[in-house]
PDB file of N, CA and C in Angstrom:
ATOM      1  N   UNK A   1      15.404 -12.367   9.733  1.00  0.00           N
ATOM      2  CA  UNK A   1      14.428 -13.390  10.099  1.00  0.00           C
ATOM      3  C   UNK A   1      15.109 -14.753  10.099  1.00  0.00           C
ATOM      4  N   UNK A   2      15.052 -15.552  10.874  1.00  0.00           N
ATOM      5  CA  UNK A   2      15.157 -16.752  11.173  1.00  0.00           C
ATOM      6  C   UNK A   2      14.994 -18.011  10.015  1.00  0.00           C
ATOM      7  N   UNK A   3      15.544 -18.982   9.673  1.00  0.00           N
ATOM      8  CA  UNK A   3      15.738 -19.700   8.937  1.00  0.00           C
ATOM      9  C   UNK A   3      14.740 -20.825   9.993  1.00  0.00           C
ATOM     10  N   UNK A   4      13.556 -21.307   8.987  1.00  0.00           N
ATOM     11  CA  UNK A   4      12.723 -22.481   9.857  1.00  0.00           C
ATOM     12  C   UNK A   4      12.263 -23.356   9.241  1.00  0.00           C
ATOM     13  N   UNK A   5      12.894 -24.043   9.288  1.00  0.00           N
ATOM     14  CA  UNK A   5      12.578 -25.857   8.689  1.00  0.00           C
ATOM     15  C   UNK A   5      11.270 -26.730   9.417  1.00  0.00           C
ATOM     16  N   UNK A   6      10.982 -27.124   8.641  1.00  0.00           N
ATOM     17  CA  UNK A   6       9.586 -28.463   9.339  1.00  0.00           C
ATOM     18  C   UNK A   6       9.960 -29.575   8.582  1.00  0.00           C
ATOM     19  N   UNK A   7       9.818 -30.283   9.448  1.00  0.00           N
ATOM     20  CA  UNK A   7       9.406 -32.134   8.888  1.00  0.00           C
ATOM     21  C   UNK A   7       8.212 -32.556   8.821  1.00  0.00           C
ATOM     22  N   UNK A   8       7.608 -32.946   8.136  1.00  0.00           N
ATOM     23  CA  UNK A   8       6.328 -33.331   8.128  1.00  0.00           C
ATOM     24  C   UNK A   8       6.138 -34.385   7.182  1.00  0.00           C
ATOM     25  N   UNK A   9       4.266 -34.838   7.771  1.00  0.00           N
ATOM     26  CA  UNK A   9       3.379 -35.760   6.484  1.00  0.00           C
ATOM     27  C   UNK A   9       2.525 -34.943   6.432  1.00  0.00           C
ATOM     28  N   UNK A  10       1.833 -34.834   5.417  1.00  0.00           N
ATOM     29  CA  UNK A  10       1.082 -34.732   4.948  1.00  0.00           C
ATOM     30  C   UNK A  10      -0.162 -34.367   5.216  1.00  0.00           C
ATOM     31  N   UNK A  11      -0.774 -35.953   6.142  1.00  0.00           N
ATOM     32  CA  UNK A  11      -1.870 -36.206   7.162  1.00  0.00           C
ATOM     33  C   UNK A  11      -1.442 -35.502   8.674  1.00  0.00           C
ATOM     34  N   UNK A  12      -0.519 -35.688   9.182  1.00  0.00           N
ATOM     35  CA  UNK A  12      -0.289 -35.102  10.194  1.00  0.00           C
ATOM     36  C   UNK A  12      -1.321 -34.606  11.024  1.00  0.00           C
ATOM     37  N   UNK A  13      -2.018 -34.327  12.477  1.00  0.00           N
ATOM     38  CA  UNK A  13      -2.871 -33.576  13.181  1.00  0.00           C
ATOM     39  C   UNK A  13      -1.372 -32.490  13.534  1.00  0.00           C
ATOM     40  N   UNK A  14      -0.492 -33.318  13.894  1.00  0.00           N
ATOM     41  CA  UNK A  14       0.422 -32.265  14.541  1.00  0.00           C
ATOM     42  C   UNK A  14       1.191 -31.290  14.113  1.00  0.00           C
ATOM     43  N   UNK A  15       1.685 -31.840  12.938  1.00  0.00           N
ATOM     44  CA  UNK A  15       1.741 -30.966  11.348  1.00  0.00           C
ATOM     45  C   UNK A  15       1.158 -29.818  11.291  1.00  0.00           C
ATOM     46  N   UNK A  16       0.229 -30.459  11.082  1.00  0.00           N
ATOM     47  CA  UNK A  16      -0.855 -29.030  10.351  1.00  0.00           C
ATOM     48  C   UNK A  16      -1.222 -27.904  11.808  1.00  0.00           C
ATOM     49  N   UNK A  17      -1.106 -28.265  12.855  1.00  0.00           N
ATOM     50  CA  UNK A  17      -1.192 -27.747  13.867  1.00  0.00           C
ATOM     51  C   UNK A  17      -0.069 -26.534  14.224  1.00  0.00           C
ATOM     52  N   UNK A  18       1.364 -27.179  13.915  1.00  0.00           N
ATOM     53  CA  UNK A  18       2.231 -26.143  14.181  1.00  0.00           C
ATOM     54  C   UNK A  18       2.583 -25.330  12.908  1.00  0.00           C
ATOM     55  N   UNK A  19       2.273 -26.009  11.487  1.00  0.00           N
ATOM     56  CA  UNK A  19       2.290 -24.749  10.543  1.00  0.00           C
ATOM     57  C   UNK A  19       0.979 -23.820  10.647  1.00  0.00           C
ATOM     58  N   UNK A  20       0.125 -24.451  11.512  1.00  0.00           N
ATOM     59  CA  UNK A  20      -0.794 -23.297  11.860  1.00  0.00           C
ATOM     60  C   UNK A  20      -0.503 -21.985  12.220  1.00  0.00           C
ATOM     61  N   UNK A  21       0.208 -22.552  13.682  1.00  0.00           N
ATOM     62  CA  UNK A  21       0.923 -21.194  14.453  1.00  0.00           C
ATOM     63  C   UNK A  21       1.796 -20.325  13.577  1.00  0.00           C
ATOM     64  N   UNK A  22       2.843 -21.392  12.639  1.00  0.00           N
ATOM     65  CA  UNK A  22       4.047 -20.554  12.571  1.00  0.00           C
ATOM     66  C   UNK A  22       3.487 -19.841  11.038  1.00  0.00           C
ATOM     67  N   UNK A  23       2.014 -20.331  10.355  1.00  0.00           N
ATOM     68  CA  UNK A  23       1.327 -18.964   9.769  1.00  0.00           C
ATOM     69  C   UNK A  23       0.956 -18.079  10.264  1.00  0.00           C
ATOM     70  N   UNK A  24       0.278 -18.189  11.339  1.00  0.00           N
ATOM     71  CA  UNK A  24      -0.503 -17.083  12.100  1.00  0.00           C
ATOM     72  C   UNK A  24       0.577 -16.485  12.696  1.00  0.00           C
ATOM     73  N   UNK A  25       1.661 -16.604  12.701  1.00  0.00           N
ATOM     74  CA  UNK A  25       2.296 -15.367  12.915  1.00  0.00           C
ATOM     75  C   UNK A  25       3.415 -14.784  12.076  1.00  0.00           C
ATOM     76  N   UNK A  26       2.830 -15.002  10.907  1.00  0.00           N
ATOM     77  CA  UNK A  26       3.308 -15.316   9.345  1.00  0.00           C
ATOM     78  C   UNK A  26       5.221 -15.334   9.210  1.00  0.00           C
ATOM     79  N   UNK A  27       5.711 -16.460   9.527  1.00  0.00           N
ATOM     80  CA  UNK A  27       6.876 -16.908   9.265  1.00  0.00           C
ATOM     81  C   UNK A  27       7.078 -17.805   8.356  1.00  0.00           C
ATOM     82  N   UNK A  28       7.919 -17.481   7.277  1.00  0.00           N
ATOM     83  CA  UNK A  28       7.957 -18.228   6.535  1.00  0.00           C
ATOM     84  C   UNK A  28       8.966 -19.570   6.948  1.00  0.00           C
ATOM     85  N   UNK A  29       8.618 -20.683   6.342  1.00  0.00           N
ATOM     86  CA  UNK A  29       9.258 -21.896   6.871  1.00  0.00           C
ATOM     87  C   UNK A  29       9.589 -22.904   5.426  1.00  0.00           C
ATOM     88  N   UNK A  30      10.967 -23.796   5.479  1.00  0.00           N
ATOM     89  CA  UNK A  30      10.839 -24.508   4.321  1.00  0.00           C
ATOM     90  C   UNK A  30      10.247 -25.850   4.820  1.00  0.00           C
ATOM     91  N   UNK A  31       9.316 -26.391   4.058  1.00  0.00           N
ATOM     92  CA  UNK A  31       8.536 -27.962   4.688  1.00  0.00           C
ATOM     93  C   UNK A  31       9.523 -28.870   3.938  1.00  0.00           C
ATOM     94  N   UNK A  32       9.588 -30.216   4.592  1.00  0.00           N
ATOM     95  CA  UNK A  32      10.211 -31.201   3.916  1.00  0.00           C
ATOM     96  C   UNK A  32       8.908 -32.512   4.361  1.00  0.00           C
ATOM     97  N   UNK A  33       8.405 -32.545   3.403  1.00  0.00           N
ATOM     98  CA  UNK A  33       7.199 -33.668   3.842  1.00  0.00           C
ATOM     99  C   UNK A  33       8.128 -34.963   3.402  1.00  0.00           C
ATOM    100  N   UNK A  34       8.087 -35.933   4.456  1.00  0.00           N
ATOM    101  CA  UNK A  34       9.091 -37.137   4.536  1.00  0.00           C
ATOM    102  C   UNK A  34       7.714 -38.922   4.556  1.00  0.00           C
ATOM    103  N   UNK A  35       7.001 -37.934   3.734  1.00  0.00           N
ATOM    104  CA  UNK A  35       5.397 -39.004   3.699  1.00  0.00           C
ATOM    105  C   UNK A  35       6.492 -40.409   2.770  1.00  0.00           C
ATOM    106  N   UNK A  36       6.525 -41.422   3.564  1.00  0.00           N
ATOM    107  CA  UNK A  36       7.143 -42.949   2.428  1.00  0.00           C
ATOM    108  C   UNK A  36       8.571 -42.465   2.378  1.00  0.00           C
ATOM    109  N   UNK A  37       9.129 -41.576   2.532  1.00  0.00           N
ATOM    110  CA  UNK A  37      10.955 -40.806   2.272  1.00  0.00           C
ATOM    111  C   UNK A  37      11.569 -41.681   3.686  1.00  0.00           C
ATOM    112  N   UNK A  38      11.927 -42.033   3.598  1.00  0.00           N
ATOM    113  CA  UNK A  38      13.068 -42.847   4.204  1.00  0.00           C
ATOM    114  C   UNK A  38      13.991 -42.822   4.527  1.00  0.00           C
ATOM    115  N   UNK A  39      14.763 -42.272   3.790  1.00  0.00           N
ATOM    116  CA  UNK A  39      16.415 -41.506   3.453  1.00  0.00           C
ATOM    117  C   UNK A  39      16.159 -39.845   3.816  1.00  0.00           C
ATOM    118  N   UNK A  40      14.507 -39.386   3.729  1.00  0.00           N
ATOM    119  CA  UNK A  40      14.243 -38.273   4.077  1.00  0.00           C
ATOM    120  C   UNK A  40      14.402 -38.366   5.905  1.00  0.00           C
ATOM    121  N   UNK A  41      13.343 -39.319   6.228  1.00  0.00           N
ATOM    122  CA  UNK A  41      13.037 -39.451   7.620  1.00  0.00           C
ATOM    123  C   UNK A  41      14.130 -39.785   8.332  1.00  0.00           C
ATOM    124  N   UNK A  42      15.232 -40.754   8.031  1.00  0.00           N
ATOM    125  CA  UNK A  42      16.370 -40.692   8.575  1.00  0.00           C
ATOM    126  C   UNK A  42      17.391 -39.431   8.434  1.00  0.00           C
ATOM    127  N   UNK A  43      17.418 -38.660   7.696  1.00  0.00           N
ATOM    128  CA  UNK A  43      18.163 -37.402   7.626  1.00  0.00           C
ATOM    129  C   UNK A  43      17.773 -36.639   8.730  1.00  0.00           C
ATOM    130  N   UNK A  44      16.092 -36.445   8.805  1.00  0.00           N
ATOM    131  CA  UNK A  44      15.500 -35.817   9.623  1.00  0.00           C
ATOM    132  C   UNK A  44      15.780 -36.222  10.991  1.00  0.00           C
ATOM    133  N   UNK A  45      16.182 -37.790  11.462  1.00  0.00           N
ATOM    134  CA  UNK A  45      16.322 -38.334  12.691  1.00  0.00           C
ATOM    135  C   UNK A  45      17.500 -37.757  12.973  1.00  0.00           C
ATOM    136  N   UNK A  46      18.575 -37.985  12.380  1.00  0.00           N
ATOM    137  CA  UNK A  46      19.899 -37.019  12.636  1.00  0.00           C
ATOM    138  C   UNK A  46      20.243 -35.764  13.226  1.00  0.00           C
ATOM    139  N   UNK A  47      19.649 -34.809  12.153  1.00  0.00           N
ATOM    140  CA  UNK A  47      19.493 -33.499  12.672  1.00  0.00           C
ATOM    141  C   UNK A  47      18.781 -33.850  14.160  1.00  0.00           C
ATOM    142  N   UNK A  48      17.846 -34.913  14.326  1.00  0.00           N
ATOM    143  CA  UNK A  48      17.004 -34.234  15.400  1.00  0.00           C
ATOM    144  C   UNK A  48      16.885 -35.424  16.871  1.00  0.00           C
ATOM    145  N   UNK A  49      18.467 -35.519  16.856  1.00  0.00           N
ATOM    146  CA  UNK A  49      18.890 -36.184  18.207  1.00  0.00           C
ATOM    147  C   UNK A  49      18.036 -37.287  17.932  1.00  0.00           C
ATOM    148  N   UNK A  50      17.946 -38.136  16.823  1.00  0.00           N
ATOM    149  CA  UNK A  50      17.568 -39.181  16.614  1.00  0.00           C
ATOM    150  C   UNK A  50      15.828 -39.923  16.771  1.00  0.00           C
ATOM    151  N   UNK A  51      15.404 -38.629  16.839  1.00  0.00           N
ATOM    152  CA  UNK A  51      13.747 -38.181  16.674  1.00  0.00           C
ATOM    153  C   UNK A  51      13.069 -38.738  15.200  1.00  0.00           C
ATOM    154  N   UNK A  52      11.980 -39.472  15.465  1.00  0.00           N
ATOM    155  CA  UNK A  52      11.903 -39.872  14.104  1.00  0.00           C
ATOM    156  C   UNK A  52       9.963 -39.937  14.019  1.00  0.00           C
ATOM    157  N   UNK A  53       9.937 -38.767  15.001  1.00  0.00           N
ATOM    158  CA  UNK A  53       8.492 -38.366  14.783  1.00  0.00           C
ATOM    159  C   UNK A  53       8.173 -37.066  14.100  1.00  0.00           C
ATOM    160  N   UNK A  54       6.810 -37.030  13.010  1.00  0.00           N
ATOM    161  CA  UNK A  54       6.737 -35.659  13.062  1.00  0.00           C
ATOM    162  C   UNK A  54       5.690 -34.770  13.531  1.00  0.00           C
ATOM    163  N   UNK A  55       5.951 -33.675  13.466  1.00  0.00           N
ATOM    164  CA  UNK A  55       6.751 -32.680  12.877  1.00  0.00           C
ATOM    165  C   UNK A  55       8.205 -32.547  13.596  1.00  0.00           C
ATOM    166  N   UNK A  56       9.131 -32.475  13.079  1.00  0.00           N
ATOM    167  CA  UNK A  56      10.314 -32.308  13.701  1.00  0.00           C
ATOM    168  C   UNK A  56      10.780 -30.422  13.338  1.00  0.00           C
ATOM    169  N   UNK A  57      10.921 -30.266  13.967  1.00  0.00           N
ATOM    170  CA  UNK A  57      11.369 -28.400  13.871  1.00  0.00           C
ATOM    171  C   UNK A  57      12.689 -27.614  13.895  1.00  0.00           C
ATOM    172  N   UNK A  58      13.140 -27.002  13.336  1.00  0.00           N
ATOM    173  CA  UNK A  58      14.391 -26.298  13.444  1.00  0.00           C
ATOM    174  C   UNK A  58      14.345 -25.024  13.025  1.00  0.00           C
ATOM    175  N   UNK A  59      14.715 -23.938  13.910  1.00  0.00           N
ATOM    176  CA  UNK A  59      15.187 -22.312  13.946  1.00  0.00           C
ATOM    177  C   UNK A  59      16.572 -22.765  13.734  1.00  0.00           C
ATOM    178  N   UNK A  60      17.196 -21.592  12.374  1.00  0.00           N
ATOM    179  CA  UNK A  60      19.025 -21.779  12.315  1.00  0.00           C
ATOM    180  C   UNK A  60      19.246 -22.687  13.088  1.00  0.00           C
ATOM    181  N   UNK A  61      18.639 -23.771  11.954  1.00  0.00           N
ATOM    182  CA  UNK A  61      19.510 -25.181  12.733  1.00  0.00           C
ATOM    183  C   UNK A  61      19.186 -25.781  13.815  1.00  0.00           C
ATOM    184  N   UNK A  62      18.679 -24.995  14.819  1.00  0.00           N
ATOM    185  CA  UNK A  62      18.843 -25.286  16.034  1.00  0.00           C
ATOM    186  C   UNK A  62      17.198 -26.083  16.245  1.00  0.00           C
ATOM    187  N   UNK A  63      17.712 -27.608  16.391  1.00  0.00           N
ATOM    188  CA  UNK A  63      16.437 -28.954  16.992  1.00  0.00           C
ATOM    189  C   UNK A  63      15.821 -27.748  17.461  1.00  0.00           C
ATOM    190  N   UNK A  64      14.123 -27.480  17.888  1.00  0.00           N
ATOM    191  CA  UNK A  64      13.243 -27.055  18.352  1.00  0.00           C
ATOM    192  C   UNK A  64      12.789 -28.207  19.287  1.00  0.00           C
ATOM    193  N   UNK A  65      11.968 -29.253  18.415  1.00  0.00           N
ATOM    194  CA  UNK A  65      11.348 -30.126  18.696  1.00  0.00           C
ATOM    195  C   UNK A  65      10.122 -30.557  18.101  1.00  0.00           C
ATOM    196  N   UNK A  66       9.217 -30.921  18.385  1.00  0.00           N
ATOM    197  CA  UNK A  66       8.241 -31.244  17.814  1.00  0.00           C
ATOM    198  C   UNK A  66       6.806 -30.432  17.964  1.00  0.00           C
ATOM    199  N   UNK A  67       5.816 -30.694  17.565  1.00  0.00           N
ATOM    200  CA  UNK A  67       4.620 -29.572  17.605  1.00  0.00           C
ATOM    201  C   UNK A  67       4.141 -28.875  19.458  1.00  0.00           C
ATOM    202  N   UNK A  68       4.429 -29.507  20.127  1.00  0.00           N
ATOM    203  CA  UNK A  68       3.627 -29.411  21.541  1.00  0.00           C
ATOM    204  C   UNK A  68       5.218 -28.818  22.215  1.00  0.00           C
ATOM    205  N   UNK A  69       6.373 -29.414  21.633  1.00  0.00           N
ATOM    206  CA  UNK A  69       7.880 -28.251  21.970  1.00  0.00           C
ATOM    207  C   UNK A  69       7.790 -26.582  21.593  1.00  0.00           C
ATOM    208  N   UNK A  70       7.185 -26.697  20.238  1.00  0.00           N
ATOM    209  CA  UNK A  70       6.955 -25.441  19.515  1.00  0.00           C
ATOM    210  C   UNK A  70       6.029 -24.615  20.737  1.00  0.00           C
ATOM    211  N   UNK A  71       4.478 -24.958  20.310  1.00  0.00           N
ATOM    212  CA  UNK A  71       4.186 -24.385  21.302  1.00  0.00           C
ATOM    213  C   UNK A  71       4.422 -23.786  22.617  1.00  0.00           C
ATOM    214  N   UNK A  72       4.691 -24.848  23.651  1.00  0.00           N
ATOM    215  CA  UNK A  72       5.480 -24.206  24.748  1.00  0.00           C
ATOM    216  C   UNK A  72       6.362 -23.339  24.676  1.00  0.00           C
ATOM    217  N   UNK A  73       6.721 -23.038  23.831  1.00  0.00           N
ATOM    218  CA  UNK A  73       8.084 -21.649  23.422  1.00  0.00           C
ATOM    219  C   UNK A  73       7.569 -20.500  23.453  1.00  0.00           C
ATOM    220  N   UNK A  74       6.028 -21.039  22.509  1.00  0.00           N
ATOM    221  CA  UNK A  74       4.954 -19.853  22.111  1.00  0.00           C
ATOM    222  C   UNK A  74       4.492 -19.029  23.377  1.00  0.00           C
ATOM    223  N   UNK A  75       4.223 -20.287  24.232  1.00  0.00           N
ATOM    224  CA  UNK A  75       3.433 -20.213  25.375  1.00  0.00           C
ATOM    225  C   UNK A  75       4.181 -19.156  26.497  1.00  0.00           C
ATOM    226  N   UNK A  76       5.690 -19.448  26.282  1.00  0.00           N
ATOM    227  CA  UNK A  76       6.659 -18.861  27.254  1.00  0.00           C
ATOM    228  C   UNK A  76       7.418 -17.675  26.847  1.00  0.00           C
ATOM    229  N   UNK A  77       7.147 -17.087  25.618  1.00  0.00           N
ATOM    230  CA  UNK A  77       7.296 -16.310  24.963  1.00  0.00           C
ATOM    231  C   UNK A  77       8.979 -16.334  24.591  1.00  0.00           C
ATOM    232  N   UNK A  78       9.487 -17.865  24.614  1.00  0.00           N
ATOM    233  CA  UNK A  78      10.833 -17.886  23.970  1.00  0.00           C
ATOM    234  C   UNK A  78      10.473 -17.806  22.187  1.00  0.00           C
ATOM    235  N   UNK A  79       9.561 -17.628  21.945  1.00  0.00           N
ATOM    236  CA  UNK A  79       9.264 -18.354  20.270  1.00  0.00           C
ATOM    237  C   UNK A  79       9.826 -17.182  19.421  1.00  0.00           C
ATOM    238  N   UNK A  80       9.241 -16.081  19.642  1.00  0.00           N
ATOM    239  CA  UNK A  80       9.305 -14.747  18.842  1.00  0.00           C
ATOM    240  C   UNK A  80      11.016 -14.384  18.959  1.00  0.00           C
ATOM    241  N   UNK A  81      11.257 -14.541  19.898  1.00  0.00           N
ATOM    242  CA  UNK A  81      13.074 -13.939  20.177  1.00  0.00           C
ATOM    243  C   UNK A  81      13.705 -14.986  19.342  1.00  0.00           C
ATOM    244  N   UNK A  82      13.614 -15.799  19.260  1.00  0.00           N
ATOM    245  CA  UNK A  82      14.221 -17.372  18.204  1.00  0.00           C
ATOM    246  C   UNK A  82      13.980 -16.837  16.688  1.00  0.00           C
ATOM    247  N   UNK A  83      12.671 -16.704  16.374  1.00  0.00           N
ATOM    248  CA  UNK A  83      12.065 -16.637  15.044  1.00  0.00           C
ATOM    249  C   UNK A  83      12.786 -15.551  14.540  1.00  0.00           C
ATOM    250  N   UNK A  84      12.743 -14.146  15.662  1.00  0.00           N
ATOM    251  CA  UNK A  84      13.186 -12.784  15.144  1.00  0.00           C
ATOM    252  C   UNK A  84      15.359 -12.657  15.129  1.00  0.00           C
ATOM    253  N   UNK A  85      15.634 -13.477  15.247  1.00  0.00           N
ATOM    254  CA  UNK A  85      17.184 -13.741  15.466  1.00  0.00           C
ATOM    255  C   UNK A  85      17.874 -13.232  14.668  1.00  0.00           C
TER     256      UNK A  85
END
């Protein structure tokens, strides 16, 4: 199984939206909530081609993107072949 990181706050709509999905199709994921983190949110910009919105996403490493990136993967059925790697 796939190694899957999230960036997140807390409050988030978009947040809570894509750990929706990536429960409902029960993958486990490590969260890094970067709510006031700074040194968090810039780490997170790094990894993520200098993205400094969240949710920011990563399969082994690999930038995803953000909640409405996720989806479309879902949508195109790249998501499951990534997750299952």
């Amino acid at each position: 199984m796939a190694k899957v990181e999230i960036y997140t706050w807390r409050t988030c709509p978009f947040c809570v939206r894509a750990k929706g999905l990536l429960d409902r199709k029960g993958v486990s994921y490590t969260e890094h909530a970067v709510d006031g983190d700074e040194p968090g949110r810039d780490a997170m910009a790094a990894r993520g081609d200098g993205r400094r919105s969240v949710p920011q996403i990563f399969i082994d490493d690999r930038h995803i993107g953000g909640c409405d990136d996720l989806h479309a993967l879902e949508r195109s059925g790249e998501l499951d072949p990534l997750l299952n790697a």
